[in-house]
PDB file of N, CA and C in Angstrom:
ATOM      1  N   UNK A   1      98.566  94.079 101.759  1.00  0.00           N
ATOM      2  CA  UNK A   1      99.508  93.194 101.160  1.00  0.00           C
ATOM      3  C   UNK A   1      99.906  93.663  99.777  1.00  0.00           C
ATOM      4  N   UNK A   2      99.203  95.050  99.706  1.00  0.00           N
ATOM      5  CA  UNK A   2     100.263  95.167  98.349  1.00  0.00           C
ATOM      6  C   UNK A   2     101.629  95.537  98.444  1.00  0.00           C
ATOM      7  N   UNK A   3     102.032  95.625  99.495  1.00  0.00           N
ATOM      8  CA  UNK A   3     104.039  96.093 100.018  1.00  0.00           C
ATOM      9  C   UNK A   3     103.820  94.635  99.705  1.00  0.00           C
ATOM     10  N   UNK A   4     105.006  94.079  98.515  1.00  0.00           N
ATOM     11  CA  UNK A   4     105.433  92.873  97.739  1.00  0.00           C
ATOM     12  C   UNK A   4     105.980  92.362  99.456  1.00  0.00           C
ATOM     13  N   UNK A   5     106.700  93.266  99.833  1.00  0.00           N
ATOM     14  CA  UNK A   5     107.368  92.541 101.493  1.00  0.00           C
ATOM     15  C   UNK A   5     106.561  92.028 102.432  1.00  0.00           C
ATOM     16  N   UNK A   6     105.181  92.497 102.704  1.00  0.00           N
ATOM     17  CA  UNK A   6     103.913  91.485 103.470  1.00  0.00           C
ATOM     18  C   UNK A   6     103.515  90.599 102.514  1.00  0.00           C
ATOM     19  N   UNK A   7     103.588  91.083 100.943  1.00  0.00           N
ATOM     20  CA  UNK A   7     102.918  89.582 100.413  1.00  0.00           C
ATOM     21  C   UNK A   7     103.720  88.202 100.591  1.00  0.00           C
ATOM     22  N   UNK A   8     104.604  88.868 100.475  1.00  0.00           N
ATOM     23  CA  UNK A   8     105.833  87.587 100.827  1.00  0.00           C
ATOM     24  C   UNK A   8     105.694  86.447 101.779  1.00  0.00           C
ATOM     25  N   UNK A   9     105.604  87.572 102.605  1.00  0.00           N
ATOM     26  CA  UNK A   9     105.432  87.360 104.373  1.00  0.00           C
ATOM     27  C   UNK A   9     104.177  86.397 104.290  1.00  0.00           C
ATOM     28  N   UNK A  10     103.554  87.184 104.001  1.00  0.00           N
ATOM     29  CA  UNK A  10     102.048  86.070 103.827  1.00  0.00           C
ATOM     30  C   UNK A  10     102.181  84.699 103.212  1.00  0.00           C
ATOM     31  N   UNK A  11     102.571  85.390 102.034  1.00  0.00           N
ATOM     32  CA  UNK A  11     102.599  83.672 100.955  1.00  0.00           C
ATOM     33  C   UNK A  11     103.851  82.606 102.045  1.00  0.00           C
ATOM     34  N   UNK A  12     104.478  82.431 102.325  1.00  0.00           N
ATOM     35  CA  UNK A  12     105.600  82.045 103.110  1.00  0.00           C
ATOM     36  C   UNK A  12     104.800  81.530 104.102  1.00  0.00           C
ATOM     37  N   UNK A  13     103.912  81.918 104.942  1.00  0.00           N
ATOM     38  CA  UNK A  13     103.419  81.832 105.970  1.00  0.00           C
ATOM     39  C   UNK A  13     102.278  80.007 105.389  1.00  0.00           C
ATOM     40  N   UNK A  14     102.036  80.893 104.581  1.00  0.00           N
ATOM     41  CA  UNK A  14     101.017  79.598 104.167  1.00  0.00           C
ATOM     42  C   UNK A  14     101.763  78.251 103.611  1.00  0.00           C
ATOM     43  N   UNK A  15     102.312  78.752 103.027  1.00  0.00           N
ATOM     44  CA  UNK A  15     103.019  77.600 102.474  1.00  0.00           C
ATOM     45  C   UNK A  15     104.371  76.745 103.280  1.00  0.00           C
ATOM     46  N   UNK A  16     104.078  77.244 104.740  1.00  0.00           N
ATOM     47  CA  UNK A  16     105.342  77.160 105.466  1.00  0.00           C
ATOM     48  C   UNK A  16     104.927  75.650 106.359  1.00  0.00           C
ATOM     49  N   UNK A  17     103.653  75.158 106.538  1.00  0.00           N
ATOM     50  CA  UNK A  17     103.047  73.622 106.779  1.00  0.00           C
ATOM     51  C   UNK A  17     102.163  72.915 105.876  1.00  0.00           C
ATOM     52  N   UNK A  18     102.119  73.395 104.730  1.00  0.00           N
ATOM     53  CA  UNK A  18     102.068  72.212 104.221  1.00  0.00           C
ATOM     54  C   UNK A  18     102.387  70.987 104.141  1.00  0.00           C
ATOM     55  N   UNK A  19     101.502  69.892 104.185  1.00  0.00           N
ATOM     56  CA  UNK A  19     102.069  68.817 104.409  1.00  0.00           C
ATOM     57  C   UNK A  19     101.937  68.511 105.538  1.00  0.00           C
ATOM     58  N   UNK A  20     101.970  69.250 106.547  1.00  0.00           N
ATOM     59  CA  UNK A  20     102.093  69.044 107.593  1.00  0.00           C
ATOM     60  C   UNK A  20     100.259  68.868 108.826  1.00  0.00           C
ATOM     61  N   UNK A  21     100.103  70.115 108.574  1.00  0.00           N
ATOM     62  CA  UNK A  21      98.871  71.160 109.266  1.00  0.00           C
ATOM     63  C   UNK A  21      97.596  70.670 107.845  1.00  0.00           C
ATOM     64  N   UNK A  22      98.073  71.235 107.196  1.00  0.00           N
ATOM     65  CA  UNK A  22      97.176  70.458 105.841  1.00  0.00           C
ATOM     66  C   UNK A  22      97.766  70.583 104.288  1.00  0.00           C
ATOM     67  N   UNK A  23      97.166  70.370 103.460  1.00  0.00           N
ATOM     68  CA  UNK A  23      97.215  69.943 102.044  1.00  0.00           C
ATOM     69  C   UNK A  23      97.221  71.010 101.125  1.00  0.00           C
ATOM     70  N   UNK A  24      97.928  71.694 100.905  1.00  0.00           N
ATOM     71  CA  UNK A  24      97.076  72.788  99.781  1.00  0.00           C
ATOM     72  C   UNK A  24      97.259  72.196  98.186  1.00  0.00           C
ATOM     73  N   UNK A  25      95.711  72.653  97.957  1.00  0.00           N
ATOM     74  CA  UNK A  25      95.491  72.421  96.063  1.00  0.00           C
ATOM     75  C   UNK A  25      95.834  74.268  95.368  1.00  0.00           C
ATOM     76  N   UNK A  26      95.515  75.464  96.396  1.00  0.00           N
ATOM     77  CA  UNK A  26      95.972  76.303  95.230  1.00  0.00           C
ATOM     78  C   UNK A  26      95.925  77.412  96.896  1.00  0.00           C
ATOM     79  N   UNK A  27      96.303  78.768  96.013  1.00  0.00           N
ATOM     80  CA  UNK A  27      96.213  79.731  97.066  1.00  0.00           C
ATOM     81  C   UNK A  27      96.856  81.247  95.946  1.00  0.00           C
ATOM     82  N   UNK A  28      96.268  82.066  96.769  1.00  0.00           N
ATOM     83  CA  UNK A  28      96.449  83.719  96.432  1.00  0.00           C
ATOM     84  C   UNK A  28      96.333  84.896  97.143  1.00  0.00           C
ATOM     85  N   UNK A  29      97.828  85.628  97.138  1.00  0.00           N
ATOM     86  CA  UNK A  29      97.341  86.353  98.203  1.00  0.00           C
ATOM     87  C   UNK A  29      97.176  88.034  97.214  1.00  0.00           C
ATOM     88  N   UNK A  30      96.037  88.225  97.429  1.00  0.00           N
ATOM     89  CA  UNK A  30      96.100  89.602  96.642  1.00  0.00           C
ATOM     90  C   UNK A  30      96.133  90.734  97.652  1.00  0.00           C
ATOM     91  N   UNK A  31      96.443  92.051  97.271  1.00  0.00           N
ATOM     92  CA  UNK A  31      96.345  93.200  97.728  1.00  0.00           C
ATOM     93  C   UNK A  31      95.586  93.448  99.035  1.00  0.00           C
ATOM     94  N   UNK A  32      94.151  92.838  99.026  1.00  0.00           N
ATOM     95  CA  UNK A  32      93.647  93.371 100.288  1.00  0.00           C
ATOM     96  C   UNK A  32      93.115  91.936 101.043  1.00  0.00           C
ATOM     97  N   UNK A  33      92.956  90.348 100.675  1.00  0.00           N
ATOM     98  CA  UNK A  33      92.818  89.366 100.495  1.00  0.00           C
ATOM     99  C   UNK A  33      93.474  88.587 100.495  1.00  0.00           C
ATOM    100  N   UNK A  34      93.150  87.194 100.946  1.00  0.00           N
ATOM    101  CA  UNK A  34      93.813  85.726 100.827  1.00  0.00           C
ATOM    102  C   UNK A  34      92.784  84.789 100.264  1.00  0.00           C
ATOM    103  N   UNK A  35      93.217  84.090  99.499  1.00  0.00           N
ATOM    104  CA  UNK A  35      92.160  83.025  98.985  1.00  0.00           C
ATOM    105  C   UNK A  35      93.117  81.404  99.463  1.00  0.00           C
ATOM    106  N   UNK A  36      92.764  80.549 100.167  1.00  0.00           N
ATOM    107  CA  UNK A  36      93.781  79.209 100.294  1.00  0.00           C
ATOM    108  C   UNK A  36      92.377  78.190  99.823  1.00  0.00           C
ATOM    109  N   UNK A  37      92.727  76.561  99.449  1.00  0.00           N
ATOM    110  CA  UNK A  37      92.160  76.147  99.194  1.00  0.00           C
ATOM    111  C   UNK A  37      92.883  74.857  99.251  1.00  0.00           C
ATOM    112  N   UNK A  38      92.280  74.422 100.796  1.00  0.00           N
ATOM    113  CA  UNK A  38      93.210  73.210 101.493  1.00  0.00           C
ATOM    114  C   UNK A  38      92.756  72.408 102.040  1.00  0.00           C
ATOM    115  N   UNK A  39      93.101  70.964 102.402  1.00  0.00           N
ATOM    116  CA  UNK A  39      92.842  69.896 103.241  1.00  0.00           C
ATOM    117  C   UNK A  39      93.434  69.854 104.622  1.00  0.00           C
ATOM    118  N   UNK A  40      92.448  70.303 105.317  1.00  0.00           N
ATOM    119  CA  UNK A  40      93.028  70.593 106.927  1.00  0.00           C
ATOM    120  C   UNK A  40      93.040  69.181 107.630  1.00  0.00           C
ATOM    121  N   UNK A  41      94.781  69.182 108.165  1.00  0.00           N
ATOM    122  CA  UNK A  41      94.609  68.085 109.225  1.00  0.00           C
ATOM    123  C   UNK A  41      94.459  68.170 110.269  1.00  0.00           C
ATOM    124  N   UNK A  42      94.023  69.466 110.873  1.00  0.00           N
ATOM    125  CA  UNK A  42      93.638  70.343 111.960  1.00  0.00           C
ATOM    126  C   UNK A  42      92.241  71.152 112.401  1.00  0.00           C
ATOM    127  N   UNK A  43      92.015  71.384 113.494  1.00  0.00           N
ATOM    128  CA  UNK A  43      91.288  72.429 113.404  1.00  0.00           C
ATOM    129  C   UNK A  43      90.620  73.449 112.266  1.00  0.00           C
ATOM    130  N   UNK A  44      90.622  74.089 111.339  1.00  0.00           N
ATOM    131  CA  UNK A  44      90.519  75.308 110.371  1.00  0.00           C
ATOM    132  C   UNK A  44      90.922  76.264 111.275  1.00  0.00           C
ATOM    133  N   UNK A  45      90.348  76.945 112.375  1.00  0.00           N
ATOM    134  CA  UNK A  45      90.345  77.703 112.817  1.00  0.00           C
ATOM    135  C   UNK A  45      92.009  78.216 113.557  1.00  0.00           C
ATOM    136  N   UNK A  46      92.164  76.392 114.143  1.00  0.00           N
ATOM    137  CA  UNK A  46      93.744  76.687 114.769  1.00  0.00           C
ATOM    138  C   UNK A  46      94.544  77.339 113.545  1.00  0.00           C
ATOM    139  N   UNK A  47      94.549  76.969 112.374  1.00  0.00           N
ATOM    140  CA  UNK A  47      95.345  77.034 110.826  1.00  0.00           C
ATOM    141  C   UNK A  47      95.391  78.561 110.730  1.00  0.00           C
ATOM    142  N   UNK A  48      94.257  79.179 110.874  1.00  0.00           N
ATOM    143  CA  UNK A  48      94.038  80.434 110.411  1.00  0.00           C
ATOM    144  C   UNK A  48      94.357  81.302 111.845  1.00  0.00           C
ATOM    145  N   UNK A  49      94.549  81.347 113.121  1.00  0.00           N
ATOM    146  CA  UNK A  49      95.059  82.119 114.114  1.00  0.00           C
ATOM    147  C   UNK A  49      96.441  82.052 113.897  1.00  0.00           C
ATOM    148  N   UNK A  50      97.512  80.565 113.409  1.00  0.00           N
ATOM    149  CA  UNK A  50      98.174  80.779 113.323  1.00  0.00           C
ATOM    150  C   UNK A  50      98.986  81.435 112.207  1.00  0.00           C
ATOM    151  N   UNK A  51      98.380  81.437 111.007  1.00  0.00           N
ATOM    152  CA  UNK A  51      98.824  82.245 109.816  1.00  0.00           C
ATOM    153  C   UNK A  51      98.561  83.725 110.321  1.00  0.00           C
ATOM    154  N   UNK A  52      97.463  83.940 110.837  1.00  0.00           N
ATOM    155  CA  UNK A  52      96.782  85.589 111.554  1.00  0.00           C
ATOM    156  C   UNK A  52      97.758  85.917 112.393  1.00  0.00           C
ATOM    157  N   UNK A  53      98.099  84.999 113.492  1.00  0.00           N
ATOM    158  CA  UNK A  53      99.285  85.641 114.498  1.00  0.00           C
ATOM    159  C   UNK A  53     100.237  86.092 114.239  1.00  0.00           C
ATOM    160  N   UNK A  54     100.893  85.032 113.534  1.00  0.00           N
ATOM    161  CA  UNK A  54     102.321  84.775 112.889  1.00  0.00           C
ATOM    162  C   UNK A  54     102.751  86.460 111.928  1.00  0.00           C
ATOM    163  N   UNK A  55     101.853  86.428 110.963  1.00  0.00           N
ATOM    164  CA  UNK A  55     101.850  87.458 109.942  1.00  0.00           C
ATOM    165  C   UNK A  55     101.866  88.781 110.395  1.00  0.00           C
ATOM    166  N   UNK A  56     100.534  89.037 111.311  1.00  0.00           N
ATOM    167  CA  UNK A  56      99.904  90.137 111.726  1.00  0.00           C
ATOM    168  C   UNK A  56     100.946  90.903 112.477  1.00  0.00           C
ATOM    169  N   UNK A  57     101.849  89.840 113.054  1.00  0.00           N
ATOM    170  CA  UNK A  57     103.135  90.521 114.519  1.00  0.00           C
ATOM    171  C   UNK A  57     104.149  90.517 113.312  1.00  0.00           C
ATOM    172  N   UNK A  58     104.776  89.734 112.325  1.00  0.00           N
ATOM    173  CA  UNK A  58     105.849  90.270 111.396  1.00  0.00           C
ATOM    174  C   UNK A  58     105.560  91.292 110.412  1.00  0.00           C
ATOM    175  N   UNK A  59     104.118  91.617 109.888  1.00  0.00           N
ATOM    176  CA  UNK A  59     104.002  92.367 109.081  1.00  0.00           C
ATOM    177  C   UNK A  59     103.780  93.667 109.922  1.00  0.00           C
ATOM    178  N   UNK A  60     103.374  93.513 110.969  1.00  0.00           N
ATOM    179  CA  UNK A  60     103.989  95.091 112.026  1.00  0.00           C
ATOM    180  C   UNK A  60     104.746  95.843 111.858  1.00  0.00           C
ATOM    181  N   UNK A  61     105.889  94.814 112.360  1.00  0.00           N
ATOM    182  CA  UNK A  61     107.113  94.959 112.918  1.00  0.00           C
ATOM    183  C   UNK A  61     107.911  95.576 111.503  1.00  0.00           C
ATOM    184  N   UNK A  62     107.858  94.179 110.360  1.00  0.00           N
ATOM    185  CA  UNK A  62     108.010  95.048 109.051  1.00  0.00           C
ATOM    186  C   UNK A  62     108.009  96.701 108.498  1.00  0.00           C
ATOM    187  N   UNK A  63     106.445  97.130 108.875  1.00  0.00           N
ATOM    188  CA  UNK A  63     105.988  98.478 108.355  1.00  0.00           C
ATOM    189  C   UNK A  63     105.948  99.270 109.372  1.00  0.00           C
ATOM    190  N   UNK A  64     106.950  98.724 110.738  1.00  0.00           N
ATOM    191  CA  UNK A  64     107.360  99.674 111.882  1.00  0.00           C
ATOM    192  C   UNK A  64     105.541  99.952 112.327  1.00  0.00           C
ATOM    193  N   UNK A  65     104.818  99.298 112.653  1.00  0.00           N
ATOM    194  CA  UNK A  65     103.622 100.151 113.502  1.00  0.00           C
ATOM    195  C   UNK A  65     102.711  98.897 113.884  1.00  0.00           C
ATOM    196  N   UNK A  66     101.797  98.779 114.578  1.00  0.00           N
ATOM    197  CA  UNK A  66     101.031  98.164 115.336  1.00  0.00           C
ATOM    198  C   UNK A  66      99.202  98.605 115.186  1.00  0.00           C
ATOM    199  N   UNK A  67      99.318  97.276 115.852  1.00  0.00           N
ATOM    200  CA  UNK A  67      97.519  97.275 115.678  1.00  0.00           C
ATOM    201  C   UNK A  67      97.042  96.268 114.974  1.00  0.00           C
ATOM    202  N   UNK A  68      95.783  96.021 114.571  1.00  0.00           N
ATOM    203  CA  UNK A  68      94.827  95.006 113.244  1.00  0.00           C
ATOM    204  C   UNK A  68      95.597  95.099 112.576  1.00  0.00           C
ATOM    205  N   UNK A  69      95.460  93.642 111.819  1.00  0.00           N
ATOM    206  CA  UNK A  69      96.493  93.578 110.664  1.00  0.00           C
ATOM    207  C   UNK A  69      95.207  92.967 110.209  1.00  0.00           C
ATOM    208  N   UNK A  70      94.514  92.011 110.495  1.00  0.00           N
ATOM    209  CA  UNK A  70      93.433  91.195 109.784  1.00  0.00           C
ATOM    210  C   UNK A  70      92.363  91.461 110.455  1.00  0.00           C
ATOM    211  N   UNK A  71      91.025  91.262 109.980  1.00  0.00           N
ATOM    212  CA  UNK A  71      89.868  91.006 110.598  1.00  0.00           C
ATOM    213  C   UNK A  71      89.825  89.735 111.405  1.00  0.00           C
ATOM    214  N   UNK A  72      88.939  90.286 112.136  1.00  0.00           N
ATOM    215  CA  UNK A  72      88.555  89.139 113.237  1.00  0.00           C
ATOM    216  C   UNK A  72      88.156  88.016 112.432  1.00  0.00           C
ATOM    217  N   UNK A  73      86.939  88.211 111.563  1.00  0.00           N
ATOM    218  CA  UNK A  73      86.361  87.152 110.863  1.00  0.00           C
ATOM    219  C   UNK A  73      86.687  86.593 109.740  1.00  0.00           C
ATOM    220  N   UNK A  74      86.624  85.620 109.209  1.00  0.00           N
ATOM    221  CA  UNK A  74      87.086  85.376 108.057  1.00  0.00           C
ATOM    222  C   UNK A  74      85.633  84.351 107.389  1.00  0.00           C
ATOM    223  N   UNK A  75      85.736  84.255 106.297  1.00  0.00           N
ATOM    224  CA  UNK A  75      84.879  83.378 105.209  1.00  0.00           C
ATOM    225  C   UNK A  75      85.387  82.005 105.099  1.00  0.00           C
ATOM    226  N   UNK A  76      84.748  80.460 104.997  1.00  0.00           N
ATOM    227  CA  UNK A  76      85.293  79.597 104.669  1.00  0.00           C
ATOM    228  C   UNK A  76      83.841  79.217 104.639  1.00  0.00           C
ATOM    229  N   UNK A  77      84.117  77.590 103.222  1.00  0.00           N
ATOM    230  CA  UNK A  77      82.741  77.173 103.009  1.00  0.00           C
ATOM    231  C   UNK A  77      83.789  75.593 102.838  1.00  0.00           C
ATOM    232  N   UNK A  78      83.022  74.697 103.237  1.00  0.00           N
ATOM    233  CA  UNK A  78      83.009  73.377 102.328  1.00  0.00           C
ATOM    234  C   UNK A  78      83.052  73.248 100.474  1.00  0.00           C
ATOM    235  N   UNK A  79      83.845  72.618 100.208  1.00  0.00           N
ATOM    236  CA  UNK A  79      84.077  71.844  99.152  1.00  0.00           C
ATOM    237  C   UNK A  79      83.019  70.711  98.764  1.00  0.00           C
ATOM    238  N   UNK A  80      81.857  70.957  97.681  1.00  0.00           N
ATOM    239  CA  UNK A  80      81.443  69.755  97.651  1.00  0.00           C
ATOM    240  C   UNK A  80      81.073  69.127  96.240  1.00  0.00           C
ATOM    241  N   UNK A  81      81.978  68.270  96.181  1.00  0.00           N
ATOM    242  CA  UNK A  81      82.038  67.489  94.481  1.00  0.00           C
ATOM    243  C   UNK A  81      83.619  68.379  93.768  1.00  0.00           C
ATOM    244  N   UNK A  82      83.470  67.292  92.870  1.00  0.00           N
ATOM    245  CA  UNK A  82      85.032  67.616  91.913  1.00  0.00           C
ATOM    246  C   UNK A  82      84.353  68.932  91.449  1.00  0.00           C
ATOM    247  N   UNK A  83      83.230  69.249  90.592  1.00  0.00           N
ATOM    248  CA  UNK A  83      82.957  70.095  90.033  1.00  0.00           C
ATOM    249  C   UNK A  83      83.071  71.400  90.924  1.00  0.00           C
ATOM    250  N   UNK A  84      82.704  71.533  91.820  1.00  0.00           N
ATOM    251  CA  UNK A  84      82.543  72.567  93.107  1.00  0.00           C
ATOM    252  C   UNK A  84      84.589  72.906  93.626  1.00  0.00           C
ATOM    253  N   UNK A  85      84.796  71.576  93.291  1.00  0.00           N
ATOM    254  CA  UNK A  85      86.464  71.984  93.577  1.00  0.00           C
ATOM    255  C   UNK A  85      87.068  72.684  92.669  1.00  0.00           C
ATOM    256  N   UNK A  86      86.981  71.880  90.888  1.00  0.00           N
ATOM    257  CA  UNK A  86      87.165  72.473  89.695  1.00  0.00           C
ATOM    258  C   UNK A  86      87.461  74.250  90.078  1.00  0.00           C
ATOM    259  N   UNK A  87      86.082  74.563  89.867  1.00  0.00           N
ATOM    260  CA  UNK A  87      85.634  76.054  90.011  1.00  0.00           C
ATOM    261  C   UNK A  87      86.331  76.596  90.950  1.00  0.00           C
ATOM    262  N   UNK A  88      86.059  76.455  92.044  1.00  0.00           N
ATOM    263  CA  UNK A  88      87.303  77.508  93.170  1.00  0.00           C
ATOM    264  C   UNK A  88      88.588  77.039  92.980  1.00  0.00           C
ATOM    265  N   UNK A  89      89.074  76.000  92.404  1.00  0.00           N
ATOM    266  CA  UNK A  89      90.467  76.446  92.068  1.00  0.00           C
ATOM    267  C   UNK A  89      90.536  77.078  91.042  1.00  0.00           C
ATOM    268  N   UNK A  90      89.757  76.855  90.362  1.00  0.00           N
ATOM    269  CA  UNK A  90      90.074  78.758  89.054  1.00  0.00           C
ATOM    270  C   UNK A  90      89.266  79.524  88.899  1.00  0.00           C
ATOM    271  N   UNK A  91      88.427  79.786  90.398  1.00  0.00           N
ATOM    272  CA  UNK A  91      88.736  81.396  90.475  1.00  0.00           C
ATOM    273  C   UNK A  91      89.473  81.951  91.305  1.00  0.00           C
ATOM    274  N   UNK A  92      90.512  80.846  92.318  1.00  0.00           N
ATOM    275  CA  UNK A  92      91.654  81.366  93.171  1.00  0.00           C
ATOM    276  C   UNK A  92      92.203  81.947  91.966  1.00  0.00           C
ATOM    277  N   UNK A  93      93.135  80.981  91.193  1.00  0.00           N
ATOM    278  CA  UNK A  93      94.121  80.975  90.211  1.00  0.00           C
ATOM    279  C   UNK A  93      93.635  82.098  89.220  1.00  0.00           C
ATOM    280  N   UNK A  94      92.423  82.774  89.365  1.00  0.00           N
ATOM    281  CA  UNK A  94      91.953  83.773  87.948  1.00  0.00           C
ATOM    282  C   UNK A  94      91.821  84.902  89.089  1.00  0.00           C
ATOM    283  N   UNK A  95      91.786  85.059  90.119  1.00  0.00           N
ATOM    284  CA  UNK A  95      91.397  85.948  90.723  1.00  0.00           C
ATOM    285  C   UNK A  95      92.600  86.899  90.466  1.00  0.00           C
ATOM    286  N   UNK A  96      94.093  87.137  90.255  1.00  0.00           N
ATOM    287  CA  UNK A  96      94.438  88.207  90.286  1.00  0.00           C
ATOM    288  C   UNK A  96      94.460  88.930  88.785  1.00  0.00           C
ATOM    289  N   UNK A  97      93.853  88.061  87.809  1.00  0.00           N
ATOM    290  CA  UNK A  97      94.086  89.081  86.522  1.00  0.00           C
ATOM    291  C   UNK A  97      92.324  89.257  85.990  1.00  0.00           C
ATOM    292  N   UNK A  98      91.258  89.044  87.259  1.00  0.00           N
ATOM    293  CA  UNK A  98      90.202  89.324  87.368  1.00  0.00           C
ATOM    294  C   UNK A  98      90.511  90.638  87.854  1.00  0.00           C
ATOM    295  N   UNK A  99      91.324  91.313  88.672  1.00  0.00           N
ATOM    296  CA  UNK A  99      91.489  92.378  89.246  1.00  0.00           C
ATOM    297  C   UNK A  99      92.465  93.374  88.987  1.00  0.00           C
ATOM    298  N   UNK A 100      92.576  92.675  87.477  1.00  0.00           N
ATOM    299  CA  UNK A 100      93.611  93.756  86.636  1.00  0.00           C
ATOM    300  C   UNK A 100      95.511  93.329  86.978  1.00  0.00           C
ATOM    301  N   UNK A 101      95.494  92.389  87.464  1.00  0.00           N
ATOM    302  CA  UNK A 101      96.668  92.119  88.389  1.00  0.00           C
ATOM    303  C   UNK A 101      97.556  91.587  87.069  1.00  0.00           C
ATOM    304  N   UNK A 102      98.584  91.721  86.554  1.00  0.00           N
ATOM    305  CA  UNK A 102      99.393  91.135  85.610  1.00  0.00           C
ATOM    306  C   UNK A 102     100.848  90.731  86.220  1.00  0.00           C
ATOM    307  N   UNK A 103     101.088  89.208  85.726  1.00  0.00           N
ATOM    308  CA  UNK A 103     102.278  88.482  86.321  1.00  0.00           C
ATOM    309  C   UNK A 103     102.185  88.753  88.227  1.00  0.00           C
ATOM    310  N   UNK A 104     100.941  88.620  88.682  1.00  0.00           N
ATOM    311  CA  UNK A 104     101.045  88.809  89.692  1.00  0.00           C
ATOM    312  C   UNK A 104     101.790  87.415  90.279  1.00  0.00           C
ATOM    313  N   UNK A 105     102.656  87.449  91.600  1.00  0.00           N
ATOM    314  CA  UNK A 105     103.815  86.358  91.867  1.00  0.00           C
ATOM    315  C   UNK A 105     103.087  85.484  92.761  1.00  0.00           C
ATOM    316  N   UNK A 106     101.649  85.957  93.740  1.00  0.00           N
ATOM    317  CA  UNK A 106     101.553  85.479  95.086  1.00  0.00           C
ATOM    318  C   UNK A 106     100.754  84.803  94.200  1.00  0.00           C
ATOM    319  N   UNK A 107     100.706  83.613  94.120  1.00  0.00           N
ATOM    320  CA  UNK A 107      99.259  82.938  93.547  1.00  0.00           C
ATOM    321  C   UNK A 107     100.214  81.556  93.039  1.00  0.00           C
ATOM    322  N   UNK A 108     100.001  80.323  93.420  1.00  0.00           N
ATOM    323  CA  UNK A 108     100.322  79.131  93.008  1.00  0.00           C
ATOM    324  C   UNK A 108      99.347  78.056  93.099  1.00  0.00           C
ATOM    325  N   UNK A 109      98.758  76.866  92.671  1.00  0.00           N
ATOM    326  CA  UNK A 109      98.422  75.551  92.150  1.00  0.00           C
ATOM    327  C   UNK A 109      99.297  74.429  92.775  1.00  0.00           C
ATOM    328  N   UNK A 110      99.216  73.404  92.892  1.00  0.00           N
ATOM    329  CA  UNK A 110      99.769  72.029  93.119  1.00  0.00           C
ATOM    330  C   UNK A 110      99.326  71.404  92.241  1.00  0.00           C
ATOM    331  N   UNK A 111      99.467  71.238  90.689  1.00  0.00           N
ATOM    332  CA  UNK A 111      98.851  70.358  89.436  1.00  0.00           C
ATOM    333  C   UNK A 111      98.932  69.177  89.882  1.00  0.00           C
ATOM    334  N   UNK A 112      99.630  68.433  90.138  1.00  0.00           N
ATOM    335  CA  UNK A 112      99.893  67.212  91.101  1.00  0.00           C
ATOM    336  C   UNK A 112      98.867  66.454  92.064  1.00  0.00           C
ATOM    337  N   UNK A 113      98.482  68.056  92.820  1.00  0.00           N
ATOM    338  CA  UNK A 113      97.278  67.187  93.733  1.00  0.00           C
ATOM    339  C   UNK A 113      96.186  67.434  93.603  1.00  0.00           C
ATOM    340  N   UNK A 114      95.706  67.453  91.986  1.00  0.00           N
ATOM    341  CA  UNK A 114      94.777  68.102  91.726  1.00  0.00           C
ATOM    342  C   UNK A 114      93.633  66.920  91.353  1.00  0.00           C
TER     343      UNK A 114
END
């Protein structure tokens, strides 16, 4: 995802049910990574095949070639307490200039539903 044209693709993807599928409080998509940080009104798992499907077949097609686009597996933990929320929303939100990343674009907050 560092071709700005899959990050796109990506960020778009996520932010394309909100509201809907679930809630997001923040999200980032860096270079080799996604960080989301959401209230699922679904499955988790359905949420994440369909961001995986969706992406994996346009960001192909995009860079003309085929195959893995994502790992099979992915990481997710429970949220537990404001304080525990606090914190992973800023180290989503710090994670790209933790990694040297400046004015990086893929990375937004909902202050609102915070």
């Amino acid at each position: 995802m560092s071709d700005a044209r899959i990050a796109e693709l990506v960020a778009n993807a996520i932010t394309h049910f909100d509201e809907d599928r679930y809630l997001l409080f923040a999200w980032c998509v860096m270079p080799n990574h996604v960080h989301v940080v959401f209230e699922a009104h679904e499955a988790i798992d359905q949420i994440l095949h369909s961001w995986k499907s969706y992406t994996s077949k346009a960001a192909n097609k995009v860079l003309s070639r085929d195959g893995e686009f994502w790992q099979q597996e992915y990481f997710d933990r429970t949220i537990r307490g404001t304080e525990d929320f606090s914190r992973t929303i800023t180290y989503v939100l710090e994670n790209p200039s933790r990694a040297g990343l400046q004015n990086w674009p893929w990375v937004r907050s909902y202050p609102e539903r915070l």
